[in-house]
C-alpha atoms as a PDB file:
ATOM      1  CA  UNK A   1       0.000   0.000   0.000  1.00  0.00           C
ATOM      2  CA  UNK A   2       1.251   2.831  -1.087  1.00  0.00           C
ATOM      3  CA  UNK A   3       0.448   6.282   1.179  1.00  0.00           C
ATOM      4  CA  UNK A   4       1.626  10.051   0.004  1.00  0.00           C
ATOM      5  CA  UNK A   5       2.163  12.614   2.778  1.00  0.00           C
ATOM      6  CA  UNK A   6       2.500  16.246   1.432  1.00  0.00           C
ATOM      7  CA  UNK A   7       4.373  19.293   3.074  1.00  0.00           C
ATOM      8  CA  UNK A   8       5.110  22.455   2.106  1.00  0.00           C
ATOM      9  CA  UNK A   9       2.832  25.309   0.305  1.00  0.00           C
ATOM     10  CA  UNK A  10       1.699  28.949   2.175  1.00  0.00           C
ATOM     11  CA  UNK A  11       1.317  31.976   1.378  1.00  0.00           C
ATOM     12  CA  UNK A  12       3.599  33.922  -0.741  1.00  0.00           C
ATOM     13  CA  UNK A  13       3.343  37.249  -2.524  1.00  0.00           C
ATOM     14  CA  UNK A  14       3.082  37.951  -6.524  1.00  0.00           C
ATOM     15  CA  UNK A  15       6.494  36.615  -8.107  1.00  0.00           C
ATOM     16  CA  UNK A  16       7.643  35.104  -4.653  1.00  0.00           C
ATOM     17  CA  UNK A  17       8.382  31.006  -4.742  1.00  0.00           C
ATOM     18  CA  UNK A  18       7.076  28.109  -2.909  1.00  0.00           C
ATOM     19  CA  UNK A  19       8.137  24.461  -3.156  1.00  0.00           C
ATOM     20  CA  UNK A  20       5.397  22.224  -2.317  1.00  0.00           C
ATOM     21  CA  UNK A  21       6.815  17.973  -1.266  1.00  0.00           C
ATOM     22  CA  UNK A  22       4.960  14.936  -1.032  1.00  0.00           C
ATOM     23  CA  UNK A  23       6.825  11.795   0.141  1.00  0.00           C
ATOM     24  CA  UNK A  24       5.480   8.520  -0.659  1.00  0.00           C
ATOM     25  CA  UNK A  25       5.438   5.435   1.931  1.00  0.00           C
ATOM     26  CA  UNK A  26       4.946   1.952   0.817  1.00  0.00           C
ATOM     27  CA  UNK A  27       5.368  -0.495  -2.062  1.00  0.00           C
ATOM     28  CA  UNK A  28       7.598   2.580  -4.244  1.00  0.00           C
ATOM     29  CA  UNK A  29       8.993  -0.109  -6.199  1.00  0.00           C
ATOM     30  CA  UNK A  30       5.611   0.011  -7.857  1.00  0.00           C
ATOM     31  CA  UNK A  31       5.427   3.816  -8.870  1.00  0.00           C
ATOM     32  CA  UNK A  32       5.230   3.946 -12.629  1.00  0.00           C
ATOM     33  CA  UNK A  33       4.573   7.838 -12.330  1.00  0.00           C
ATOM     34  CA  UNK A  34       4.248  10.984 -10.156  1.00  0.00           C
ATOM     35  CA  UNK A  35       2.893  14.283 -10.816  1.00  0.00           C
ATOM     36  CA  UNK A  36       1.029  17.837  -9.600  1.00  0.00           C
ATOM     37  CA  UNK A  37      -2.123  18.737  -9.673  1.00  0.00           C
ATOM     38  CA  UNK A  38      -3.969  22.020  -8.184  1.00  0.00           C
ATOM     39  CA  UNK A  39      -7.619  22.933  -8.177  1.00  0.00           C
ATOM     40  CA  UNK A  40      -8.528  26.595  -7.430  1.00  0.00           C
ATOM     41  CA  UNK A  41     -11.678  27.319  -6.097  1.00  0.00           C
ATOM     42  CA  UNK A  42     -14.658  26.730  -8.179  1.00  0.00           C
ATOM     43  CA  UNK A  43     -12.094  24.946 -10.978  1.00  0.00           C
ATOM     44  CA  UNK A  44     -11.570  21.485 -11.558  1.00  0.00           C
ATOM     45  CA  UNK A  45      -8.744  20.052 -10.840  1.00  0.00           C
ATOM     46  CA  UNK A  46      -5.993  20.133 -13.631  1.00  0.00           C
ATOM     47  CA  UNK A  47      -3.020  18.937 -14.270  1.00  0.00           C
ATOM     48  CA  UNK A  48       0.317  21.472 -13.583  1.00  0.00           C
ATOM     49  CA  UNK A  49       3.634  18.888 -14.045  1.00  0.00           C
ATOM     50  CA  UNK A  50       3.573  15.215 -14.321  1.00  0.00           C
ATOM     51  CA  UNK A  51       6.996  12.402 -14.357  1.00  0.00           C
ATOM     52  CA  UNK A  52       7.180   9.038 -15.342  1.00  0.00           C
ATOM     53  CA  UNK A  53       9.520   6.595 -13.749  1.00  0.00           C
ATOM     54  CA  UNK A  54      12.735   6.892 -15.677  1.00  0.00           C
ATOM     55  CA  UNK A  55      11.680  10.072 -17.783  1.00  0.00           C
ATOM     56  CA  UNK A  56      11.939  13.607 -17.811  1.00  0.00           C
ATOM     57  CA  UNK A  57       9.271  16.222 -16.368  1.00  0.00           C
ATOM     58  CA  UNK A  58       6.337  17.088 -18.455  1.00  0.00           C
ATOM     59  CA  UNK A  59       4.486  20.714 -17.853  1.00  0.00           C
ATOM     60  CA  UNK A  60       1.247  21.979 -18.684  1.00  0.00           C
ATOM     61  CA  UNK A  61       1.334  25.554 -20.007  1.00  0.00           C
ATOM     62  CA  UNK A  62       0.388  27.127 -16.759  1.00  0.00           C
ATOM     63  CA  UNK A  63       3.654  26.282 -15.219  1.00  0.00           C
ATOM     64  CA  UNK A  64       6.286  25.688 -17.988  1.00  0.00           C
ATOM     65  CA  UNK A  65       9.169  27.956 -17.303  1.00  0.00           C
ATOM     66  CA  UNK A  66       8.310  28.931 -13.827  1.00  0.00           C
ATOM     67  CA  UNK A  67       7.895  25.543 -12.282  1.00  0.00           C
ATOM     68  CA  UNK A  68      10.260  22.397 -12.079  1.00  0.00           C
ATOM     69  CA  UNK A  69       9.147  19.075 -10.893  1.00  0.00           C
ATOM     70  CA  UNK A  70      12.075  16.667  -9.803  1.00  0.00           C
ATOM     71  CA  UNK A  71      12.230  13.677  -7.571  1.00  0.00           C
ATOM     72  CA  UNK A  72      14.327  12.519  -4.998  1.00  0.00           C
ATOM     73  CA  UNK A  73      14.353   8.610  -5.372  1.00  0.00           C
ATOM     74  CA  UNK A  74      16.546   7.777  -2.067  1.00  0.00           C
ATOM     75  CA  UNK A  75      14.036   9.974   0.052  1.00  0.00           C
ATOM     76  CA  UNK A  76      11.173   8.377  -2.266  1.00  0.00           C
ATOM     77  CA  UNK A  77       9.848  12.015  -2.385  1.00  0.00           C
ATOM     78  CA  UNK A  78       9.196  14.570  -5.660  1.00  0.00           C
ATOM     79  CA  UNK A  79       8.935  17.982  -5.131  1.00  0.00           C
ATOM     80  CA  UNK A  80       7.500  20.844  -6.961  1.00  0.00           C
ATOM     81  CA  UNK A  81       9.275  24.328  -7.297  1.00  0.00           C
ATOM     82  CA  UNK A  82       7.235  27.337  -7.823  1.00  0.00           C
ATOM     83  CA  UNK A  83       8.791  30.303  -9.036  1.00  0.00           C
ATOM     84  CA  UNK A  84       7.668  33.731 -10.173  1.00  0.00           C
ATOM     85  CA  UNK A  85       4.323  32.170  -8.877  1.00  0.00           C
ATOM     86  CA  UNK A  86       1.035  34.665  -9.765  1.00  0.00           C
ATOM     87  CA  UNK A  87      -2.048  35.089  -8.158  1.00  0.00           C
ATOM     88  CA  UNK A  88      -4.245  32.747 -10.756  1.00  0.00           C
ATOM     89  CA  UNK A  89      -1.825  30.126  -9.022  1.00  0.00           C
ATOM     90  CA  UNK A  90      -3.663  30.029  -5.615  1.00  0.00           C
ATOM     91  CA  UNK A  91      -4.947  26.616  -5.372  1.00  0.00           C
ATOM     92  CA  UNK A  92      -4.931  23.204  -3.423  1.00  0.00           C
ATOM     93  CA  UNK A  93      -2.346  21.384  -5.174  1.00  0.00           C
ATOM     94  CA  UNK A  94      -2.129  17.365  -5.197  1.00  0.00           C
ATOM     95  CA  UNK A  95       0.737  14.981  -5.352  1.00  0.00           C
ATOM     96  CA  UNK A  96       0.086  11.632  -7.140  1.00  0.00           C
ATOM     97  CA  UNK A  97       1.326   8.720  -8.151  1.00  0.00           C
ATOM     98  CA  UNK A  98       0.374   5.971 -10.564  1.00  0.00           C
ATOM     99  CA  UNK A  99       1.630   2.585  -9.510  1.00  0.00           C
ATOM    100  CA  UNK A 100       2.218  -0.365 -11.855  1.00  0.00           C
ATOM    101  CA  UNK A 101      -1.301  -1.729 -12.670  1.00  0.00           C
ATOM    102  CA  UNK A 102      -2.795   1.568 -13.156  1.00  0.00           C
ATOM    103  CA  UNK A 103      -4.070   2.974  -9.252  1.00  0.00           C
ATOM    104  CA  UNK A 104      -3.988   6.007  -8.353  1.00  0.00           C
ATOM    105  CA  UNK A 105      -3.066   7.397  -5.314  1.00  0.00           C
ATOM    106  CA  UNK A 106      -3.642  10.769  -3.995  1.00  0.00           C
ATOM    107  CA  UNK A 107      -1.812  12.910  -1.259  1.00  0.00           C
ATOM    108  CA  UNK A 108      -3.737  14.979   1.125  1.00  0.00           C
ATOM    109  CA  UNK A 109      -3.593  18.798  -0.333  1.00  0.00           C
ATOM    110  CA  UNK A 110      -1.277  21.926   0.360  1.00  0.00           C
ATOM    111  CA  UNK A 111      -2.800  25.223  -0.051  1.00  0.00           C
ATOM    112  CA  UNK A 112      -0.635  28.140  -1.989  1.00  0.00           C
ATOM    113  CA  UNK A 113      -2.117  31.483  -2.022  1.00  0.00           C
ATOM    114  CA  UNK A 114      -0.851  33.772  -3.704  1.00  0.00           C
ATOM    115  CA  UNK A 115      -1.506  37.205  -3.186  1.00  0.00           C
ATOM    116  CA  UNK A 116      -1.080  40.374  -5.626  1.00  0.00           C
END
């Protein structure tokens, strides 16, 4: 079983940075990928950065160039870094993790608010 525990996040003000962790507990042998997700209010969630075991980071538009996701696979943690961060990036952001066989598991949520 695998169990994600998320730190990090806060408030910060318009082009300030954040770095948002999740460390993952369990089988990690069976992590076939890890990513970010955020969901402001009255959004769904979406997608911000997403990794695959073995492969680079991908980004979604609303991060590329201002966030970097990277993983730290003797602390079986990934991290996200938020820089130059904006107010339209206040959310609840997720860590996840797809393990082999296709489940998904979901860390708890870490508010960033950003404020202009």
């Amino acid at each position: 079983q695998v169990q994600l525990v998320q730190s990090g996040g806060g408030l910060v003000q318009t082009g300030g940075s954040l770095r948002v962790s999740c460390a993952a507990s369990g089988s990690i042998i069976r992590i076939r990928a890890m990513g970010w997700y955020r969901q402001a209010p009255g959004k769904q969630r979406e997608l911000v950065a997403r990794m695959y075991s073995g492969g680079g980071p991908y980004y979604e538009d609303s991060g590329k160039g201002r966030f970097t996701l990277s993983r730290n696979v003797a602390n079986n943690a990934w991290y996200l870094q938020m820089n130059n961060l904006k107010a339209e990036d206040t959310a609840v952001y997720y860590c996840m993790t797809v393990l082999v066989g296709d489940a998904e598991i979901w860390g708890q949520g870490t508010q960033v608010n950003v404020s202009s």
